[in-house]
Protein backbone atom coordinates (compact mmCIF):
# COMPACT_ATOMS: atom_id res chain seq x y z
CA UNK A 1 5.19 -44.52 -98.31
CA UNK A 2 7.53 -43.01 -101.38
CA UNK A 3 11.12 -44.69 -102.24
CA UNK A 4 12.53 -41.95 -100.66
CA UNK A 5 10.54 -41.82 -97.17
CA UNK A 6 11.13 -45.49 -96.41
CA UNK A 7 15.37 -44.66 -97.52
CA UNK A 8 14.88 -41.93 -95.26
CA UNK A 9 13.28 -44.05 -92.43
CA UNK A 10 16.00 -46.79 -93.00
CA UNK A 11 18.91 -43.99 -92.82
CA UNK A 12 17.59 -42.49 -89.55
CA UNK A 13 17.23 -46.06 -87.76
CA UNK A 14 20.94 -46.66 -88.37
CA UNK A 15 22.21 -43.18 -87.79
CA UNK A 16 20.14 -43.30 -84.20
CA UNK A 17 21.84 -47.06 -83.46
CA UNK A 18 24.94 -45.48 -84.42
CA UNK A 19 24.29 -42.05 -82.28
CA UNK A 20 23.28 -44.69 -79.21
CA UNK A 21 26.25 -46.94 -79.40
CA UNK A 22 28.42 -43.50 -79.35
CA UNK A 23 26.59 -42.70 -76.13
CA UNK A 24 26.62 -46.16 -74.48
CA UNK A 25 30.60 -45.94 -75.00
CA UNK A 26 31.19 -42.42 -74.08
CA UNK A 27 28.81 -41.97 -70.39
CA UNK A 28 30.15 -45.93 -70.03
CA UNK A 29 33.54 -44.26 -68.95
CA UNK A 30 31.69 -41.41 -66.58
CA UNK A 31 31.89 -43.17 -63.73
CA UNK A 32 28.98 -43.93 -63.08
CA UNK A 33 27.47 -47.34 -61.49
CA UNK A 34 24.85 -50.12 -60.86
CA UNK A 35 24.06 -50.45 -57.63
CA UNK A 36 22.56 -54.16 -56.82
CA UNK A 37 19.14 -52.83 -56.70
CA UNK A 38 19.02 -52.39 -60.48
CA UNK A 39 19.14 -48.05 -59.99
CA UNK A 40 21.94 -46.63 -62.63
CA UNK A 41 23.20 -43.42 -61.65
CA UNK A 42 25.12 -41.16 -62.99
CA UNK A 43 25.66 -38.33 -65.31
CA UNK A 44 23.71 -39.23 -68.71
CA UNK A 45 23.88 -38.06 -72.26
CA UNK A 46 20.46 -37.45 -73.29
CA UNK A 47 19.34 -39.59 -76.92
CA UNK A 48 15.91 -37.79 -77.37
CA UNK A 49 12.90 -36.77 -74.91
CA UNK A 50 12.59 -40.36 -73.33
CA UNK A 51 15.91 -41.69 -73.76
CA UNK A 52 18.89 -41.41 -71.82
CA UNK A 53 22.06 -43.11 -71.36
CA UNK A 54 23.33 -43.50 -67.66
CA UNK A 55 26.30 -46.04 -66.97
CA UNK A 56 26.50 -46.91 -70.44
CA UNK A 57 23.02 -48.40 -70.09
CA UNK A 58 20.59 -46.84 -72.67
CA UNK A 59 17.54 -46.24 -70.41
CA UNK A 60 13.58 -45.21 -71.71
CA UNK A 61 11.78 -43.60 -69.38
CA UNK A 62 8.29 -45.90 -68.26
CA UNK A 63 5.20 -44.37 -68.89
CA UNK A 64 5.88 -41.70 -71.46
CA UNK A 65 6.19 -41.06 -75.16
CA UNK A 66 8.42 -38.18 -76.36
CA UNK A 67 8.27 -36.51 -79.58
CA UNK A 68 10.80 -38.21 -82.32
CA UNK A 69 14.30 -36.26 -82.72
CA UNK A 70 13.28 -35.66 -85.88
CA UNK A 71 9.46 -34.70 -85.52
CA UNK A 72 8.34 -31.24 -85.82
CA UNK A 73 5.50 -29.63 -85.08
CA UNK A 74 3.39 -26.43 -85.28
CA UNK A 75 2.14 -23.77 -83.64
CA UNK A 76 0.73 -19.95 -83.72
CA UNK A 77 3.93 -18.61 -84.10
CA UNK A 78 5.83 -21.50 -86.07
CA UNK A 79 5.22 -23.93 -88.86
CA UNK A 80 7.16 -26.74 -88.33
CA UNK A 81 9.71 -26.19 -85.60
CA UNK A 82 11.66 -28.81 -84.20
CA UNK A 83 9.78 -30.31 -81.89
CA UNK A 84 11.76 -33.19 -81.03
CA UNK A 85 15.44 -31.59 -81.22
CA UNK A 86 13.84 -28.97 -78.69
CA UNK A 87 12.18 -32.11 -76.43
CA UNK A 88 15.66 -33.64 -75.95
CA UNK A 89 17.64 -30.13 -75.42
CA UNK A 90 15.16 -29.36 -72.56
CA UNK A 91 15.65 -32.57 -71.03
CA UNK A 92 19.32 -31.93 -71.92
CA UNK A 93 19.42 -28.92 -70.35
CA UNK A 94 17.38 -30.10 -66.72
CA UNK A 95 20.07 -32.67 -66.29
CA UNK A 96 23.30 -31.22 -67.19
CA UNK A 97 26.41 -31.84 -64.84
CA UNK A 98 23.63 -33.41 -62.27
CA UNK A 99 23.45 -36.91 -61.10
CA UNK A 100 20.72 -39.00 -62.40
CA UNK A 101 19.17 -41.91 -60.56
CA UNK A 102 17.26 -44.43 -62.70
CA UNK A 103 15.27 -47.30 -61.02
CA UNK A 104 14.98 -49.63 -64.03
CA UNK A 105 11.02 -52.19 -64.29
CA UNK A 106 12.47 -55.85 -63.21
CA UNK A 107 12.21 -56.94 -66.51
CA UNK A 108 9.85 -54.43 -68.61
CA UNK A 109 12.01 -53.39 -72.24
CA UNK A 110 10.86 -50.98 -74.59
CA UNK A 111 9.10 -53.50 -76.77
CA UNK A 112 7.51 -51.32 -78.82
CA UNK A 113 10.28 -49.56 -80.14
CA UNK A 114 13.28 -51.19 -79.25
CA UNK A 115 13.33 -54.65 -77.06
CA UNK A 116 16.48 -54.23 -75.83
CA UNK A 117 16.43 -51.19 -74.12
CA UNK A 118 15.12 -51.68 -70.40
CA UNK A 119 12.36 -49.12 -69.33
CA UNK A 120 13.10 -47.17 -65.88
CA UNK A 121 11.79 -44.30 -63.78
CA UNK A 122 14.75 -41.79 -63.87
CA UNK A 123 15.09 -38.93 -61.18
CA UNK A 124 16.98 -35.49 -61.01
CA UNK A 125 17.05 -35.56 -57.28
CA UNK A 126 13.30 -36.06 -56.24
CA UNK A 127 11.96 -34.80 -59.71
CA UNK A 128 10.18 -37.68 -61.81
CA UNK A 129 12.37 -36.99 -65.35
CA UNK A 130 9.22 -38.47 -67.09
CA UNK A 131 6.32 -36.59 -64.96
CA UNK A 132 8.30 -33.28 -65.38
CA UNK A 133 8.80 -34.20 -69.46
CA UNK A 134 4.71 -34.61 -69.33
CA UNK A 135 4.10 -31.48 -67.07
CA UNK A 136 6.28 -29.69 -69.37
CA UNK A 137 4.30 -30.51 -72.56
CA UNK A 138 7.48 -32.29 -74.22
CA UNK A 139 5.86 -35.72 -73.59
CA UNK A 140 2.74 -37.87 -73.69
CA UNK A 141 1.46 -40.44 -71.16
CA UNK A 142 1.79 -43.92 -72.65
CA UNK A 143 -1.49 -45.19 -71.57
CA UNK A 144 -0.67 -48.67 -72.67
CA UNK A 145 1.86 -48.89 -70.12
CA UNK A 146 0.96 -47.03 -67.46
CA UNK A 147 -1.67 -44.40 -66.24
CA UNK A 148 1.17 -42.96 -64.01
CA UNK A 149 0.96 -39.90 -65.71
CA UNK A 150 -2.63 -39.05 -67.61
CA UNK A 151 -3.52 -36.59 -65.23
CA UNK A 152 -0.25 -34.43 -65.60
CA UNK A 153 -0.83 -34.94 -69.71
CA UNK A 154 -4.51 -33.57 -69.21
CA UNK A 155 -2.97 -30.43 -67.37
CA UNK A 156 -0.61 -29.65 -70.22
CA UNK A 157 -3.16 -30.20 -72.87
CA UNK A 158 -5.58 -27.94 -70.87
CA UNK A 159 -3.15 -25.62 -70.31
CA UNK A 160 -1.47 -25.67 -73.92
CA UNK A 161 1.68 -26.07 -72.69
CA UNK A 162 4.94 -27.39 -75.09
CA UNK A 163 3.21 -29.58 -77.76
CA UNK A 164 -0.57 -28.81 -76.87
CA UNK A 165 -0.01 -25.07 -77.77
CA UNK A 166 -0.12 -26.16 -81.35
CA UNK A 167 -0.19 -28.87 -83.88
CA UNK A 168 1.93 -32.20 -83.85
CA UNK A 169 1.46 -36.06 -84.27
CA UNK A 170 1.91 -38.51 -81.62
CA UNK A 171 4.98 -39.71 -81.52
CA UNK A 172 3.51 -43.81 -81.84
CA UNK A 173 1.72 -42.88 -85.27
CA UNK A 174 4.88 -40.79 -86.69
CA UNK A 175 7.21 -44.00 -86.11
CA UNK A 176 4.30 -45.93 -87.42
CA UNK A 177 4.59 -43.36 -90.74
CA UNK A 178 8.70 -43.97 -90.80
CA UNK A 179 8.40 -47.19 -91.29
């Protein structure tokens, strides 16, 4: 990795910290709330394609991977569209002005990527945020966390839905090339 790509890499990290904390403080005054049972809902700002922010909690959705913010990708049509930017604006887009209900894992955090963010299973009324991100082809299944949602990855890829109509890197291996 060049000079530039781990300056680039450094720059991103703190402009995404700096995104999140202007998240965390601006859904913190939506009103929305913790219920005892550790389930945030509320109205959320969406970070990228498994990351939201509901009661000024940044949240990561379990089982699932989302393309990078700044990852692109390929396809018939396009070289190197933005992937990740259109990830998050779907997701953006299911969820505006709609209640969000996140049941966060008793003590499961994003340790792979950031250890202070818990890990939760979000829903848009009955809809599984993460199984409809997977479905959609704007996800993967993290298979090293759960197998909650292989079979609904397999479908996209057979399908070539979202990312598996073209070319991309997994998200895992292009943070591992950021770094």
């Amino acid at each position: 990795m060049s000079v530039d790509d781990r300056a680039r890499a450094v720059l991103y990290g703190a402009a995404m910290k700096k995104l999140l904390c202007a998240l965390v403080a601006c859904v913190g005054l939506s009103g929305a709330a913790l219920a005892a049972d550790g389930e945030l809902v509320g109205r959320i700002a969406v970070v990228n394609g498994d990351l939201i922010v509901v009661a000024g909690q940044p949240v990561r959705f379990f089982g699932i991977d989302a393309l990078e913010i700044e990852q692109t990708c390929s396809n018939s049509l396009v070289d190197n569209y933005p992937c990740g930017r259109f990830a998050a604006s779907r997701l953006s887009m299911m969820t505006i002005r709609a209640d969000v209900r996140c049941q966060l894992k008793d003590g499961l955090m994003a340790v792979e990527i950031d250890p202070e963010i818990p890990i939760g299973v979000c829903y848009l009324r009955d809809i599984d945020l993460g199984e409809w991100m997977v479905r959609s082809g704007f996800a993967m299944a993290l298979r090293s966390q759960s197998p909650d949602y292989i079979v609904f990855e397999d479908a996209a890829r057979e399908e070539e839905i979202g990312i598996w109509a073209g070319a991309f890197i997994p998200p895992w291996d292009w943070r591992a090339s950021q770094r």
